[in-house]
Protein backbone atom coordinates (compact mmCIF):
# COMPACT_ATOMS: atom_id res chain seq x y z
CA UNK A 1 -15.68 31.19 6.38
CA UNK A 2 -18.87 29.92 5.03
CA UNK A 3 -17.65 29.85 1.21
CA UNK A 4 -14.61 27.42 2.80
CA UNK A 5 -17.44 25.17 4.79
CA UNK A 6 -19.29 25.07 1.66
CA UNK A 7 -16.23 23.75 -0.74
CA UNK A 8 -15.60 21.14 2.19
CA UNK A 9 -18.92 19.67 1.98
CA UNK A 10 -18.95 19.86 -1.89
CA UNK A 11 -15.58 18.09 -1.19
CA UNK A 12 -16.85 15.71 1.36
CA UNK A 13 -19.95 15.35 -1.37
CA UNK A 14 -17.71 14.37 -4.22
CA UNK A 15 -15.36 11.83 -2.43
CA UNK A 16 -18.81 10.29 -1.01
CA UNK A 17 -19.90 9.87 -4.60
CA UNK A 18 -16.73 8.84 -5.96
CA UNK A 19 -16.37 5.83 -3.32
CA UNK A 20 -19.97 4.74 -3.87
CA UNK A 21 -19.21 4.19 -7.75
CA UNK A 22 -16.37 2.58 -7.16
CA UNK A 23 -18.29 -0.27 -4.87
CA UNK A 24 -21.06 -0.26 -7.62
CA UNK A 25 -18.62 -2.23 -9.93
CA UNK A 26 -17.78 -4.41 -7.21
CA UNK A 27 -20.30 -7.47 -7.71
CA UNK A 28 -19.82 -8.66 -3.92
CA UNK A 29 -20.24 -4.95 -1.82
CA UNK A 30 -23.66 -4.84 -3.33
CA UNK A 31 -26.43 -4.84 -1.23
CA UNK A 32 -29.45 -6.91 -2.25
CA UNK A 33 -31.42 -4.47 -3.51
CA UNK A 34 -28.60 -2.99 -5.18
CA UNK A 35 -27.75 -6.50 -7.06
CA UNK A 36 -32.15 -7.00 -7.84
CA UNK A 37 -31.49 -3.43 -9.23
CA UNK A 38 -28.68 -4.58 -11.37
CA UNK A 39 -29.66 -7.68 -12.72
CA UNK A 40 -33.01 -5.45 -13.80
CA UNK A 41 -30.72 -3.22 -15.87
CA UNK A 42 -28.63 -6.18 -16.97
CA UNK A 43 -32.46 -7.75 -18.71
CA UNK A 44 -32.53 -10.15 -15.94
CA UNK A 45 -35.31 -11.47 -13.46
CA UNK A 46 -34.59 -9.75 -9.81
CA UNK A 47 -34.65 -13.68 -8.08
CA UNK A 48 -31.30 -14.08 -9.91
CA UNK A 49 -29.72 -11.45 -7.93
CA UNK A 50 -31.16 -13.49 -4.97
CA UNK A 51 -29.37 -16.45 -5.86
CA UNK A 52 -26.17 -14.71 -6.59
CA UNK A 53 -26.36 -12.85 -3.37
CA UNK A 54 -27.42 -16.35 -1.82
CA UNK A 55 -23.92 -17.38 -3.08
CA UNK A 56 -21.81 -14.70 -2.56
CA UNK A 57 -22.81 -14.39 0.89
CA UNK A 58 -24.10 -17.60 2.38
CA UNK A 59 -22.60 -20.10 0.32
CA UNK A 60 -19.30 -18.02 0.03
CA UNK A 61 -18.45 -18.49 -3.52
CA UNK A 62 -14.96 -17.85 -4.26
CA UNK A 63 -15.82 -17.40 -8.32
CA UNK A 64 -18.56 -17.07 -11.12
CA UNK A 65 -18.02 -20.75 -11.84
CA UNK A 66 -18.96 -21.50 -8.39
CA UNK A 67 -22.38 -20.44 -8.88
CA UNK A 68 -23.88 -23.94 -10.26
CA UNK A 69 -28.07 -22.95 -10.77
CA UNK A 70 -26.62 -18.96 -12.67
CA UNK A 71 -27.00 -19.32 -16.33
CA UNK A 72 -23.60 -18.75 -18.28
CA UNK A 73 -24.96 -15.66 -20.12
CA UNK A 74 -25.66 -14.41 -16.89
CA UNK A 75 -22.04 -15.11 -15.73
CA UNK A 76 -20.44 -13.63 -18.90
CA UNK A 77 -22.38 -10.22 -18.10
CA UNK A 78 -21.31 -10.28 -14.90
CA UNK A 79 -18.10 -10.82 -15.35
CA UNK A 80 -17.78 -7.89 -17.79
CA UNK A 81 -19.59 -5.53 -15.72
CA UNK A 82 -18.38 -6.28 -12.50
CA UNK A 83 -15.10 -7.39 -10.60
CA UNK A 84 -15.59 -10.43 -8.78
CA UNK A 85 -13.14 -9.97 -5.38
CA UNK A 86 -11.85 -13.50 -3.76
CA UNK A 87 -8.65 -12.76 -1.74
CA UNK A 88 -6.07 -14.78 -2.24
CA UNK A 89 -4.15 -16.17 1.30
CA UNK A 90 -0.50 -15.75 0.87
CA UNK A 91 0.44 -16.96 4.27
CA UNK A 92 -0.96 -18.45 7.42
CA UNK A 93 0.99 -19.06 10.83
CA UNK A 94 -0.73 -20.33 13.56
CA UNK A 95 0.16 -19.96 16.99
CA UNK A 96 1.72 -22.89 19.05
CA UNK A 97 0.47 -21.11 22.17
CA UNK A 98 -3.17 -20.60 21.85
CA UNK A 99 -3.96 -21.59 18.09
CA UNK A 100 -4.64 -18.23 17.20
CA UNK A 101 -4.06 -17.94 13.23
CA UNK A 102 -2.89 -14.83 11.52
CA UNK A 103 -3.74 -14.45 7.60
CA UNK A 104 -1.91 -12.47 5.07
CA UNK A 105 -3.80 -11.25 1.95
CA UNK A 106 -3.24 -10.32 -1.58
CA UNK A 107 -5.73 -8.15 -3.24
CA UNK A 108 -7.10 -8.15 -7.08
CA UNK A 109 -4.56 -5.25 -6.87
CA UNK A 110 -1.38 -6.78 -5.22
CA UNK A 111 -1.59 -5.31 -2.33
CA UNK A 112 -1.50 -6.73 1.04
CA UNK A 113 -3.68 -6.92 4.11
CA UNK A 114 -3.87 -8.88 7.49
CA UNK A 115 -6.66 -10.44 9.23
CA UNK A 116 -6.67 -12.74 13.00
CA UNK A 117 -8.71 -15.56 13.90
CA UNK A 118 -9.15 -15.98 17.74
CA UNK A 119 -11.08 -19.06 19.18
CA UNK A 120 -12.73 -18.53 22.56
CA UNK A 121 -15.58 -20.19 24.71
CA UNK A 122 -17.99 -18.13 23.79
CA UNK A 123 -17.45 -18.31 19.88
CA UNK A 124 -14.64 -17.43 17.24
CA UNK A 125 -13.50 -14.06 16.75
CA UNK A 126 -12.28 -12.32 13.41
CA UNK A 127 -10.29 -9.20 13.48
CA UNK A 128 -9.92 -7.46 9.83
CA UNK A 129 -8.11 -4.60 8.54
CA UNK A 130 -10.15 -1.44 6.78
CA UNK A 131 -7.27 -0.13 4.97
CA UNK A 132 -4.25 -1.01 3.27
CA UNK A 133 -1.80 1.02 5.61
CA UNK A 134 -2.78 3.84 8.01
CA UNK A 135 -2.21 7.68 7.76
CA UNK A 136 -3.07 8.12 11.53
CA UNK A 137 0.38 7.50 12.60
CA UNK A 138 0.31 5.93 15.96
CA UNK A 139 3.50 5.67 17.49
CA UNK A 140 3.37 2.01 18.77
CA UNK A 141 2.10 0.63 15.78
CA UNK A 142 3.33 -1.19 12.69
CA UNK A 143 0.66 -0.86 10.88
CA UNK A 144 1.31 3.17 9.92
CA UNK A 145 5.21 3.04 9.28
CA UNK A 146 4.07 2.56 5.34
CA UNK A 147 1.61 5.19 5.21
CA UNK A 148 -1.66 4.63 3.47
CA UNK A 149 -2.04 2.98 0.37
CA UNK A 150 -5.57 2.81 -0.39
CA UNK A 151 -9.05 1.91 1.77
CA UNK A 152 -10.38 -1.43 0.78
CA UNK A 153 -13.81 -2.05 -0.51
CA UNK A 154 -16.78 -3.25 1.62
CA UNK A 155 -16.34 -6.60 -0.22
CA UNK A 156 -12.52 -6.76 0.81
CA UNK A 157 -13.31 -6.14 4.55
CA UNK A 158 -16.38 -9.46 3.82
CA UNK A 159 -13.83 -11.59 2.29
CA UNK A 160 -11.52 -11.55 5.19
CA UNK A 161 -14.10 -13.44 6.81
CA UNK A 162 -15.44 -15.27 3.89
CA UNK A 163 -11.77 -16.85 3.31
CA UNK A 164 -11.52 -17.25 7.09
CA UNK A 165 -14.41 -19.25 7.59
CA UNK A 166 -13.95 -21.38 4.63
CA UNK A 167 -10.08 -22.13 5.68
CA UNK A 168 -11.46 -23.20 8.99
CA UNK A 169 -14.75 -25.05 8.43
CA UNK A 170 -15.97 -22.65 11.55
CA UNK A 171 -18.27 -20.14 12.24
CA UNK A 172 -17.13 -16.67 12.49
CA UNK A 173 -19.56 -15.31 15.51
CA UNK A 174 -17.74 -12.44 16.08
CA UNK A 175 -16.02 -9.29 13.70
CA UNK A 176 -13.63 -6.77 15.05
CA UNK A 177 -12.78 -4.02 12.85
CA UNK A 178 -9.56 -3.23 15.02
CA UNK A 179 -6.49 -4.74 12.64
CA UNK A 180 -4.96 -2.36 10.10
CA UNK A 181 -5.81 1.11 8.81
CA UNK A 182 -8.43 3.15 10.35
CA UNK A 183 -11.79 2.43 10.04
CA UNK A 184 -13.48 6.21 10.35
CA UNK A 185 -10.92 6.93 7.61
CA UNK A 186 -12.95 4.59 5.39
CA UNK A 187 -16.30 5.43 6.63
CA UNK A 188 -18.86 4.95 3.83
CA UNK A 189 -17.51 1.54 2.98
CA UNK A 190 -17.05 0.31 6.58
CA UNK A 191 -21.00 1.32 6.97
CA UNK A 192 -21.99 -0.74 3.34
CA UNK A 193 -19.80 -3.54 5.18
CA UNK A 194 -22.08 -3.59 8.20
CA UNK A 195 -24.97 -3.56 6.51
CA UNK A 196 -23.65 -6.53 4.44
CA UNK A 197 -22.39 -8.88 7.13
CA UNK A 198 -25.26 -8.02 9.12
CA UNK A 199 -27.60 -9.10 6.49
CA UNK A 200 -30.31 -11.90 7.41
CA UNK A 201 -29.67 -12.74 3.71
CA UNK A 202 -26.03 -13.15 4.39
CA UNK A 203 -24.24 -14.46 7.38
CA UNK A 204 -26.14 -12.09 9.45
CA UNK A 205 -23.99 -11.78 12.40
CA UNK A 206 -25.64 -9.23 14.85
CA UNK A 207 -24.64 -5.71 15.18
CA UNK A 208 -23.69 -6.57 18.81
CA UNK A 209 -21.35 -9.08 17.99
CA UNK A 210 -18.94 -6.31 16.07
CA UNK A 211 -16.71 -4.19 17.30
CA UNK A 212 -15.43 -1.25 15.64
CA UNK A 213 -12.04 0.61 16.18
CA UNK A 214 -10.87 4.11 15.99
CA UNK A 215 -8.12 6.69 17.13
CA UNK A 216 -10.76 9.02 17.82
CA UNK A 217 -11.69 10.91 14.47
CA UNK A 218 -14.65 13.22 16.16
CA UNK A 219 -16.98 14.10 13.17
CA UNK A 220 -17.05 10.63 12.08
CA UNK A 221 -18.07 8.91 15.62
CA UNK A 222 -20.76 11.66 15.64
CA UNK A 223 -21.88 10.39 12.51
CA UNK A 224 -21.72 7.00 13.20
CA UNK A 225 -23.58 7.72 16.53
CA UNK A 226 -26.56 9.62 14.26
CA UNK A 227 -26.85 5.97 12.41
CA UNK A 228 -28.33 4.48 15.51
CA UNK A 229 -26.26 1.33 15.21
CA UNK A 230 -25.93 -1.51 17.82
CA UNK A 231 -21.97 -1.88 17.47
CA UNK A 232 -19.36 -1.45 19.89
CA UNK A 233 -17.65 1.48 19.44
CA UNK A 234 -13.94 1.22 20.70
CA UNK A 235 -11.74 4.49 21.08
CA UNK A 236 -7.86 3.77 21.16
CA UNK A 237 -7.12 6.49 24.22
CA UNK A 238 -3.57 5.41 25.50
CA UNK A 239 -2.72 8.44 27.43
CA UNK A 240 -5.37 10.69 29.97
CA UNK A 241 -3.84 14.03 29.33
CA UNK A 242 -3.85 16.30 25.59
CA UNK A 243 0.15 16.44 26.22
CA UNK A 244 0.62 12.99 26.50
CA UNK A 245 -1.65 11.60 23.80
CA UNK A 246 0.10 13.84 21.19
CA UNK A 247 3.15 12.47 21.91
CA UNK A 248 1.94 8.68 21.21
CA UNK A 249 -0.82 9.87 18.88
CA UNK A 250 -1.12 12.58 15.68
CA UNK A 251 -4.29 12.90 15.79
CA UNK A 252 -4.83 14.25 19.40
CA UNK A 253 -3.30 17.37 17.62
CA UNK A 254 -6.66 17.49 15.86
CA UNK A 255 -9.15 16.60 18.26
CA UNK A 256 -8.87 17.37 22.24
CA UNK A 257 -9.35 14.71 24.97
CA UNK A 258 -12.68 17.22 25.77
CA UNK A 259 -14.01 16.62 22.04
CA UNK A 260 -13.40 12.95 22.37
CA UNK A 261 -15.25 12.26 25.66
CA UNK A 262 -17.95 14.79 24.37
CA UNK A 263 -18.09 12.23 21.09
CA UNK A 264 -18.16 9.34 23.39
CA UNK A 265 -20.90 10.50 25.94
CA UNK A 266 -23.00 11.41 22.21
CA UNK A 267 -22.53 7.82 21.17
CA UNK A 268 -23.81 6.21 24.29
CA UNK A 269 -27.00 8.64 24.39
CA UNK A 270 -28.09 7.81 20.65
CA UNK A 271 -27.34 4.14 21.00
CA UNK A 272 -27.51 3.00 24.55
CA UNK A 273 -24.44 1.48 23.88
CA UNK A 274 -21.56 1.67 26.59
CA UNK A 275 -17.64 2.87 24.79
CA UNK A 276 -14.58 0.72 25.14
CA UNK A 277 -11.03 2.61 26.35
CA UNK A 278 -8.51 0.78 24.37
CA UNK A 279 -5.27 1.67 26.87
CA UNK A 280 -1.96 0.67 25.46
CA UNK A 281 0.19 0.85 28.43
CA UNK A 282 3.87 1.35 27.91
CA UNK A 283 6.47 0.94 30.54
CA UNK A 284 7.96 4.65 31.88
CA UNK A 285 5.36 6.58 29.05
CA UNK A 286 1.67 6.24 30.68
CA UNK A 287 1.67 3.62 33.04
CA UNK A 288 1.60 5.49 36.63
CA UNK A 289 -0.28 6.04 39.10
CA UNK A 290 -1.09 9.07 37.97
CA UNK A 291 -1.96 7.94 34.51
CA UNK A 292 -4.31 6.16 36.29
CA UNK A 293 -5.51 8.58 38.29
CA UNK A 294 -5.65 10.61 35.75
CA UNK A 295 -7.63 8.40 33.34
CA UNK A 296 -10.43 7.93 36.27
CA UNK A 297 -11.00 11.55 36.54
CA UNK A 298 -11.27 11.90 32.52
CA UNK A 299 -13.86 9.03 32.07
CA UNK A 300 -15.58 8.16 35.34
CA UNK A 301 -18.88 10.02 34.11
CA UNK A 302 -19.44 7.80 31.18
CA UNK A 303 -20.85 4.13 30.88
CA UNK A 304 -17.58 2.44 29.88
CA UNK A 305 -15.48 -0.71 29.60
CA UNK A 306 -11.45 -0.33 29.57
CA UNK A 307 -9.66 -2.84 28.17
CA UNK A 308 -5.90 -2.54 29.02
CA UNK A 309 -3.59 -3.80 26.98
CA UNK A 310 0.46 -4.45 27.34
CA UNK A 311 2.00 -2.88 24.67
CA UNK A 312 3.34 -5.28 21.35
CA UNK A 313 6.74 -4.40 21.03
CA UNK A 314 7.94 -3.55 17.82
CA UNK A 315 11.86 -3.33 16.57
CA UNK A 316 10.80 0.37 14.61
CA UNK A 317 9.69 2.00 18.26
CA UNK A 318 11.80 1.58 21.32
CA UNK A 319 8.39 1.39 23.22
CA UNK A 320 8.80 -1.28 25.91
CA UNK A 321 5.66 -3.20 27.84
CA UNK A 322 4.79 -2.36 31.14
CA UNK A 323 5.15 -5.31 33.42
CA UNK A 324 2.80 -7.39 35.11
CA UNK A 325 3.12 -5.79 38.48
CA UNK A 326 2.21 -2.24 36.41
CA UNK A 327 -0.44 -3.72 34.53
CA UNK A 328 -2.25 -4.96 37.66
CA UNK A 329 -1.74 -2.08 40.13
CA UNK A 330 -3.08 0.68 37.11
CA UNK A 331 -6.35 -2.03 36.73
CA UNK A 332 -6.87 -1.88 40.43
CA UNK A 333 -6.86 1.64 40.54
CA UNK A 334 -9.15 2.09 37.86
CA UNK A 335 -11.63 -0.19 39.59
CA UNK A 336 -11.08 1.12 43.09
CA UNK A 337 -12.70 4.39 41.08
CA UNK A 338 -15.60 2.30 40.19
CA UNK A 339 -14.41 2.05 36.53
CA UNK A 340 -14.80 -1.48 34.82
CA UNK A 341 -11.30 -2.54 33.80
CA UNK A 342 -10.15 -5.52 32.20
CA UNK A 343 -5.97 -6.94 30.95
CA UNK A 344 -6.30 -8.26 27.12
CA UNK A 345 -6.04 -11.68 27.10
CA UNK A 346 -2.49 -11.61 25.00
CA UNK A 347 -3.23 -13.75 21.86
CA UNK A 348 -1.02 -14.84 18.82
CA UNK A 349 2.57 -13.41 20.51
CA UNK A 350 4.43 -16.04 18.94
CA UNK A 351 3.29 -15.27 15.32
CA UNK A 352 3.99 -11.53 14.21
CA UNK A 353 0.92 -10.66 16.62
CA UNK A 354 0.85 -6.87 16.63
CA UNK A 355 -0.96 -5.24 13.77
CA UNK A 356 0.77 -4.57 10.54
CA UNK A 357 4.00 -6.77 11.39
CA UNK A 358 3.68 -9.68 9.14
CA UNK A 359 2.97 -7.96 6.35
CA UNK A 360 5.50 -5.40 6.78
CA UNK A 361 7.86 -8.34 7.14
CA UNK A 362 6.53 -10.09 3.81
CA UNK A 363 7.18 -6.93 1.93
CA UNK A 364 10.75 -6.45 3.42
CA UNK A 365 11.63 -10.09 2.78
């Protein structure tokens, strides 16, 4: 037993590694210091990894040529060195309803990924994907009928909002990490992308202002619990019981309902901060009273926020929403339990809204 625990953290070791080179020839998932330390080894003065950094990151240069004050040796080791990643926007719809706009994405690569802008009151929202695809395969969603194709690099997660924010001329105040792929499945990048976009050298959005997503991989929201962050932490639940979740859910056949709310109850004692529920409810499947019920008795003991969310229909899954009288009678019973409970405010419908849809549809057209 030990010899196997052993050749899974040599593993573990070696993918760690791997990724980390692989974001070391990306110029734009460098950290600071990282970039000083590069323009040392390149025979260059650390300030002009400031200013490149400065432009990267504040500035949000889409090339080398952008960079006006870098001299053009400089540029042409760069450019040698190190990729240079600018997405390139395919396709934009915005919504007639709410003016929510959903992005598709090509990669250095050709690949695809999707990102959502949502303007509120209280500032404008990004939500960005982590992955190309998803391996997790959740049964309501689009974004996992593909599979996985690859994670994307802490600079690919940025540039999602880098693009964004130019496109729009507005500040991004919030970042969800909640669109496609899952994020614990690309866990050393997503924490280089924090520490990026967090950054008082960069846009330096607070770590309360993001938000990040997962299906409930145990190990990893231990780990990320260990790092002390102030993020949100949201855990996609959708069903109170072990039975039920495995039927929506693959990886409840890894990790137990008791593991998860152990995990959960670990992450608000390291960071103070309280867990979101994400509860897609589906007409007939968890929905109930009961599920209800049954959801109040699993996480009444912890400091928690559930956000309930009608189901996005998609024409791959014969999943239906739960109606409006459903919706409201499983939120009152939630907070008759004393349980904080709140609908999702239902945003981009008209344009391909649910994860992984409009790029499923751009690759099928």
């Amino acid at each position: 037993m030990k010899s196997q625990e052993t050749s899974l953290k040599q593993t573990e070791a070696g993918a760690k590694e791997a990724r980390k080179a692989t974001y070391h020839t990306d110029l734009k998932s460098l950290t600071l210091a990282q970039l000083q330390e590069a323009m040392i080894h390149m025979g260059e003065k650390p300030f002009r990894g400031k200013q490149m950094y400065g432009w990267m990151h504040q500035k949000l240069a889409r090339n080398y040529e952008d960079m006006t004050n870098i001299p053009a040796s400089l540029k042409a080791k760069c450019q040698e060195r190190y990729t240079y990643t600018s997405l390139h926007m395919l396709q934009m719809q915005e919504s007639q309803i709410d003016g929510t706009k959903k992005y598709l994405f090509e990669l250095a690569d050709g690949n695809l990924v999707e990102s959502v802008w949502m303007k509120y009151k209280h500032g404008n929202s990004v939500c960005i994907s982590s992955q190309v695809g998803c391996r997790m395969g959740c049964r309501f969603c689009a974004s996992t009928l593909d599979g996985l194709e690859r994670n994307l690099l802490p600079s690919e997660m940025l540039d999602q909002i880098y693009a964004i924010t130019l496109e729009t001329g507005e500040r991004v105040s919030n970042v969800v990490v909640m669109g496609t792929g899952e994020p614990m499945d690309n866990y050393e990048n997503l924490l280089q992308f924090i520490t990026l976009l967090t950054d008082e050298n960069g846009l330096h959005i607070s770590q309360r202002s993001i938000t990040v997503s997962t299906c409930g991989i145990v190990p990893r929201m231990r780990e990320l619990a260990r790092q002390k962050l102030q993020i949100t932490l949201a855990l996609s639940l959708h069903a109170a019981t072990d039975e039920k979740r495995k039927e929506l859910m693959p990886v409840a056949n890894r990790y137990s309902l008791e593991e998860l709310i152990e995990a959960c109850a670990y992450y608000f004692e390291q960071t103070g901060r309280r867990i979101t529920f994400e509860y897609s409810l589906v007409r007939g499947v968890n929905d109930s009273g009961k599920d209800a019920e049954e959801l109040a008795a699993l996480i009444g003991s912890l400091n928690c926020h559930v956000n309930l969310i009608p189901v996005n229909p998609i024409k791959e899954r014969s999943f239906v929403q739960s109606g409006r009288r459903e919706v409201e009678a499983f939120q009152r019973k939630l907070q008759q339990r004393g349980i904080n409970a709140t609908v999702r405010r239902e945003m981009g419908r008209d344009i391909d809204g649910a994860c992984g849809q409009l790029r499923r549809r751009y690759l099928q057209s």
